[in-house]
C-alpha atoms as a PDB file:
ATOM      1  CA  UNK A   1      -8.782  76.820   3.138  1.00  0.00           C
ATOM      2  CA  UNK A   2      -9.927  73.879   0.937  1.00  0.00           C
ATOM      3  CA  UNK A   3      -7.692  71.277   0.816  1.00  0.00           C
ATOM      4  CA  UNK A   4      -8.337  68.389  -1.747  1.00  0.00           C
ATOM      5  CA  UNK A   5      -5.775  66.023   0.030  1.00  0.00           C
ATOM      6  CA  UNK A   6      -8.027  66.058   3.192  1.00  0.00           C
ATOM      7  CA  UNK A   7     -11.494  66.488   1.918  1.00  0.00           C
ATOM      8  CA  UNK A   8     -13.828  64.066   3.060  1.00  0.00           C
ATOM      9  CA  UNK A   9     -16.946  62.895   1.192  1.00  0.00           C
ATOM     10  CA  UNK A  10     -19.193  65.029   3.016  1.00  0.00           C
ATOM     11  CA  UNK A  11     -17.479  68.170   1.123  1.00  0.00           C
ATOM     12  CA  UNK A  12     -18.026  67.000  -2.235  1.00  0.00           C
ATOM     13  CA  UNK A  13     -22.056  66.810  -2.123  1.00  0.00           C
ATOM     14  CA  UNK A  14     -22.926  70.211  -2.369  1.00  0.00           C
ATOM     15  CA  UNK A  15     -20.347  70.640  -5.153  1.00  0.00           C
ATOM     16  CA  UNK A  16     -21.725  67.586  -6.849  1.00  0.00           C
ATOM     17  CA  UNK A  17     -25.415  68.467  -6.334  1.00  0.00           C
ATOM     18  CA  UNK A  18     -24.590  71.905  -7.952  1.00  0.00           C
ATOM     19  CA  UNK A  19     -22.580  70.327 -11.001  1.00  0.00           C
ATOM     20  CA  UNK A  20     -25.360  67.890 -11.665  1.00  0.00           C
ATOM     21  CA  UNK A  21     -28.120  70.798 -11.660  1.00  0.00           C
ATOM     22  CA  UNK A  22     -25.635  72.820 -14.144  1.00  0.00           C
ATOM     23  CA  UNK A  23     -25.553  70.235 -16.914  1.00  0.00           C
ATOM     24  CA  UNK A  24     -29.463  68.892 -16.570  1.00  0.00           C
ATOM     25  CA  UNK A  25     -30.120  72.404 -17.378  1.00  0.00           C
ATOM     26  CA  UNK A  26     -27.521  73.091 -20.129  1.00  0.00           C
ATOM     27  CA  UNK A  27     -29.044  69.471 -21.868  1.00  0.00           C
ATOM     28  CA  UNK A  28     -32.780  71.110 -21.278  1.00  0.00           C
ATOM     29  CA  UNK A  29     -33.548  69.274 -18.387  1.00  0.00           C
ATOM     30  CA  UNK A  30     -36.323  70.955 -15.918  1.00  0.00           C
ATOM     31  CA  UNK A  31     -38.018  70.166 -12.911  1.00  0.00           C
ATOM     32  CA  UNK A  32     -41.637  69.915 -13.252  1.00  0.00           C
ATOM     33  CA  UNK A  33     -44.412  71.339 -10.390  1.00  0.00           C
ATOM     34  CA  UNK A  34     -42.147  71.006  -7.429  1.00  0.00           C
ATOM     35  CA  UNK A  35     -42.758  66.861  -7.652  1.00  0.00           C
ATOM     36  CA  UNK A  36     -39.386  66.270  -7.982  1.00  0.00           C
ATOM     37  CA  UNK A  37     -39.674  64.590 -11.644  1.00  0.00           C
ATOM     38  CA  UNK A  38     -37.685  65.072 -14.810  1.00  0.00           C
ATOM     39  CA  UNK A  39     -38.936  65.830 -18.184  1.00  0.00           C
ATOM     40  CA  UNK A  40     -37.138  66.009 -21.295  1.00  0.00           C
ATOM     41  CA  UNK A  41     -37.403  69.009 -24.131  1.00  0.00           C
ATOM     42  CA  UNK A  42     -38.025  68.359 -27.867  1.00  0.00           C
ATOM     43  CA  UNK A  43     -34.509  68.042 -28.771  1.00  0.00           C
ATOM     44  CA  UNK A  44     -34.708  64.303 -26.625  1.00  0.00           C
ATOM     45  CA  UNK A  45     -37.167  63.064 -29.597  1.00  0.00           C
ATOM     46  CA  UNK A  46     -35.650  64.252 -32.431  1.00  0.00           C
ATOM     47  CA  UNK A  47     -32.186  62.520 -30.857  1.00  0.00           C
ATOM     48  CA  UNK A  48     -34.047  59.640 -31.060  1.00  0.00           C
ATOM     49  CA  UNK A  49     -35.752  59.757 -34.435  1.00  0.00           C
ATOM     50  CA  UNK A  50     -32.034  60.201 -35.794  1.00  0.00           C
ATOM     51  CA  UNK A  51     -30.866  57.505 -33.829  1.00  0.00           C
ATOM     52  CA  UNK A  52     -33.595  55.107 -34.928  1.00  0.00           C
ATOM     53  CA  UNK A  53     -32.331  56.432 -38.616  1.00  0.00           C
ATOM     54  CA  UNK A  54     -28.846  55.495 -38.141  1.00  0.00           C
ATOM     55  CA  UNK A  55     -29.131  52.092 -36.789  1.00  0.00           C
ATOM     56  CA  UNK A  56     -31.337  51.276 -39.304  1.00  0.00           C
ATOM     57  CA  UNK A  57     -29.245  52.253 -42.006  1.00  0.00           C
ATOM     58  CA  UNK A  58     -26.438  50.270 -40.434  1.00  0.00           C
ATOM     59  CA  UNK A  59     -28.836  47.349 -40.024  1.00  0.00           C
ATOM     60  CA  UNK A  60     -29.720  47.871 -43.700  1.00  0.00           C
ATOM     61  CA  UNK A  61     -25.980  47.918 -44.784  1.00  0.00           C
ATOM     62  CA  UNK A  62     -25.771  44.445 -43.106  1.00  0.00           C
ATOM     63  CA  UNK A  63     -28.331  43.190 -45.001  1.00  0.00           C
ATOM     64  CA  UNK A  64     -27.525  44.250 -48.218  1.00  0.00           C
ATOM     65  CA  UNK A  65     -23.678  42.924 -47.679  1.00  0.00           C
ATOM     66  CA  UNK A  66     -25.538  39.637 -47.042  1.00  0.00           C
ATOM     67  CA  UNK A  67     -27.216  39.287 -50.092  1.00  0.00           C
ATOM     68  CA  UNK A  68     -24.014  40.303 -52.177  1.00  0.00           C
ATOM     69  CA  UNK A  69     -22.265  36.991 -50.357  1.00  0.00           C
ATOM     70  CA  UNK A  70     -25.528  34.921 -50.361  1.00  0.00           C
ATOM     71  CA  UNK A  71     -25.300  35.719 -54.330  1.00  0.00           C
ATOM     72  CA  UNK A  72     -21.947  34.984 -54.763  1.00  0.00           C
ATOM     73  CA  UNK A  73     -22.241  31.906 -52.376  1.00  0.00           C
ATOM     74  CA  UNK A  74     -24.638  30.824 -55.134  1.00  0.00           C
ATOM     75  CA  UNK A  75     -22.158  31.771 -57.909  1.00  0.00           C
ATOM     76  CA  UNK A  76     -19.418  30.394 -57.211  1.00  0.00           C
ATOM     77  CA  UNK A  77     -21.059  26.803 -55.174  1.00  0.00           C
ATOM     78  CA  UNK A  78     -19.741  27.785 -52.336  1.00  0.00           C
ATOM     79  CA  UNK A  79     -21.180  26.419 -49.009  1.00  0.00           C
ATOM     80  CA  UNK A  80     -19.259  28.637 -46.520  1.00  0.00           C
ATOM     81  CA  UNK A  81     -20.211  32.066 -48.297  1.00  0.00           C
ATOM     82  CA  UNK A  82     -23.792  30.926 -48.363  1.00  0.00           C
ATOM     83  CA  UNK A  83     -23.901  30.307 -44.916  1.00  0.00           C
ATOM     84  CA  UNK A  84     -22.340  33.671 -43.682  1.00  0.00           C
ATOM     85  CA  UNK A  85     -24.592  35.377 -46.187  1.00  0.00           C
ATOM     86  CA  UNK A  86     -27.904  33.897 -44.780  1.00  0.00           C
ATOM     87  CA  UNK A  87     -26.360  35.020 -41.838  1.00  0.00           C
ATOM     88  CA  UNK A  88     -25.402  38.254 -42.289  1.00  0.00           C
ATOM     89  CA  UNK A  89     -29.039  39.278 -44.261  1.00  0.00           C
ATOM     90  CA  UNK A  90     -30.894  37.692 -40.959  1.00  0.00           C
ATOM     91  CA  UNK A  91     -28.449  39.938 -38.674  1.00  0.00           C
ATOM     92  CA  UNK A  92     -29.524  42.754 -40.582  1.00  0.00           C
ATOM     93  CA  UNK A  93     -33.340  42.044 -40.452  1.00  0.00           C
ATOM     94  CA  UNK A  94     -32.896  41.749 -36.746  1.00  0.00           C
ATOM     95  CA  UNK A  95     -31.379  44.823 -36.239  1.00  0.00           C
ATOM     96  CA  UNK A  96     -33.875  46.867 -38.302  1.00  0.00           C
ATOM     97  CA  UNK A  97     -36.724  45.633 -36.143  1.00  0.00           C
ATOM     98  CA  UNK A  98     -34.943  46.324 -32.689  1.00  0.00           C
ATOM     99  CA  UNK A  99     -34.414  49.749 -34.403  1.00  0.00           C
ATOM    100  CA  UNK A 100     -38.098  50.362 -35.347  1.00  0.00           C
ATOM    101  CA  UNK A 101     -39.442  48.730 -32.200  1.00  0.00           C
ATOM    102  CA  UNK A 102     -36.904  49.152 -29.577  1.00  0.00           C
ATOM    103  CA  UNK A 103     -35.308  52.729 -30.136  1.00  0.00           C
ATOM    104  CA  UNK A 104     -38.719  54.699 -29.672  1.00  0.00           C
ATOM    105  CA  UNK A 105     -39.087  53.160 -26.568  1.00  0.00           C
ATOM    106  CA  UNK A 106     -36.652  55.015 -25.561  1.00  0.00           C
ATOM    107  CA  UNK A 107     -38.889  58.234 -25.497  1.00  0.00           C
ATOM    108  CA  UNK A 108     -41.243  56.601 -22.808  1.00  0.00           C
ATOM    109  CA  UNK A 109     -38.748  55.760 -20.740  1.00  0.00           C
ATOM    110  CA  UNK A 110     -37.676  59.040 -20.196  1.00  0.00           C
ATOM    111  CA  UNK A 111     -41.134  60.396 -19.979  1.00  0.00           C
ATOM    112  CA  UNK A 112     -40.963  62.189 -23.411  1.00  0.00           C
ATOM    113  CA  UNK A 113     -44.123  61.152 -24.620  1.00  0.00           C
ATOM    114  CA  UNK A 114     -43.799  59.829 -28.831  1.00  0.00           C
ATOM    115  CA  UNK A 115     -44.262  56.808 -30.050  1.00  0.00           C
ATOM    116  CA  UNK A 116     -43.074  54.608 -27.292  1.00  0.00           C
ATOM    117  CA  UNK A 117     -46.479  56.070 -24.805  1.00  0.00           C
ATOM    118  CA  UNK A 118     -45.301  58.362 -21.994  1.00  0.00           C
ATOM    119  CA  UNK A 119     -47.021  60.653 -20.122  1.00  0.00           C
END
C-alpha cells in the first residue's frame, strides 16, 4: 500500500511525469515528430494579441492621467504636479512600446510563429 508519510522521491516521478502530460494536453500542447519539441495551438497567439491589448490600454490610461496633472500642473503653477505629470505621460509612452515591441515576442519564444519570427 502507498503510503505518503514514507514515499520517497523516486515514487513521485511517474506520477509527476503523468500530471505534467495531462495539463500540456488539456492547454493544447502536442509533441511534434517524435523530436521531443513543444508547439503551441492558435489559442497561444490570440492570448497574446489580447494581452498586448490590455497592457496597452493600461499604458494608455497612464498617459492620459499624465496629461490631466501636467495640465493642471500648468493651471494652477504648480511645480510638483508638473513634474509627476511629465512623469506619469513618459511612464505611459514606455509601457506602450514594451507592449507593441516586447509582448509579440512572446510568440517566438514559444515557437508559435507571429510577429515575433518563430519557426
Amino acid at each position: 500500500m502507498f503510503n505518503l508519510y514514507n514515499a520517497r522521491a523516486s515514487h513521485f516521478v511517474p506520477l509527476t511525469a503523468v500530471i505534467t502530460m495531462t495539463v500540456f494536453r488539456l492547454f493544447g500542447f502536442a509533441n511534434v515528430g517524435g523530436n521531443g519539441g513543444v508547439f503551441l495551438m492558435g489559442f497561444f497567439s490570440s492570448a497574446i494579441d489580447g494581452l498586448k491589448t490590455v497592457i496597452t490600454a493600461i499604458g494608455a490610461g497612464i498617459g492620459v492621467w499624465g496629461v490631466i496633472n501636467l495640465l493642471e500642473g500648468y493651471g494652477n503653477d504648480n511645480a510638483g504636479s508638473k513634474s509627476q505629470g511629465i512623469k506619469q505621460l513618459m511612464a505611459g509612452g514606455g509601457i506602450i512600446i514594451l507592449a507593441q515591441t516586447v509582448i509579440p515576442l512572446l510568440s517566438s519564444l514559444f515557437g508559435g510563429g507571429g510577429e515575433g519570427g518563430g519557426e
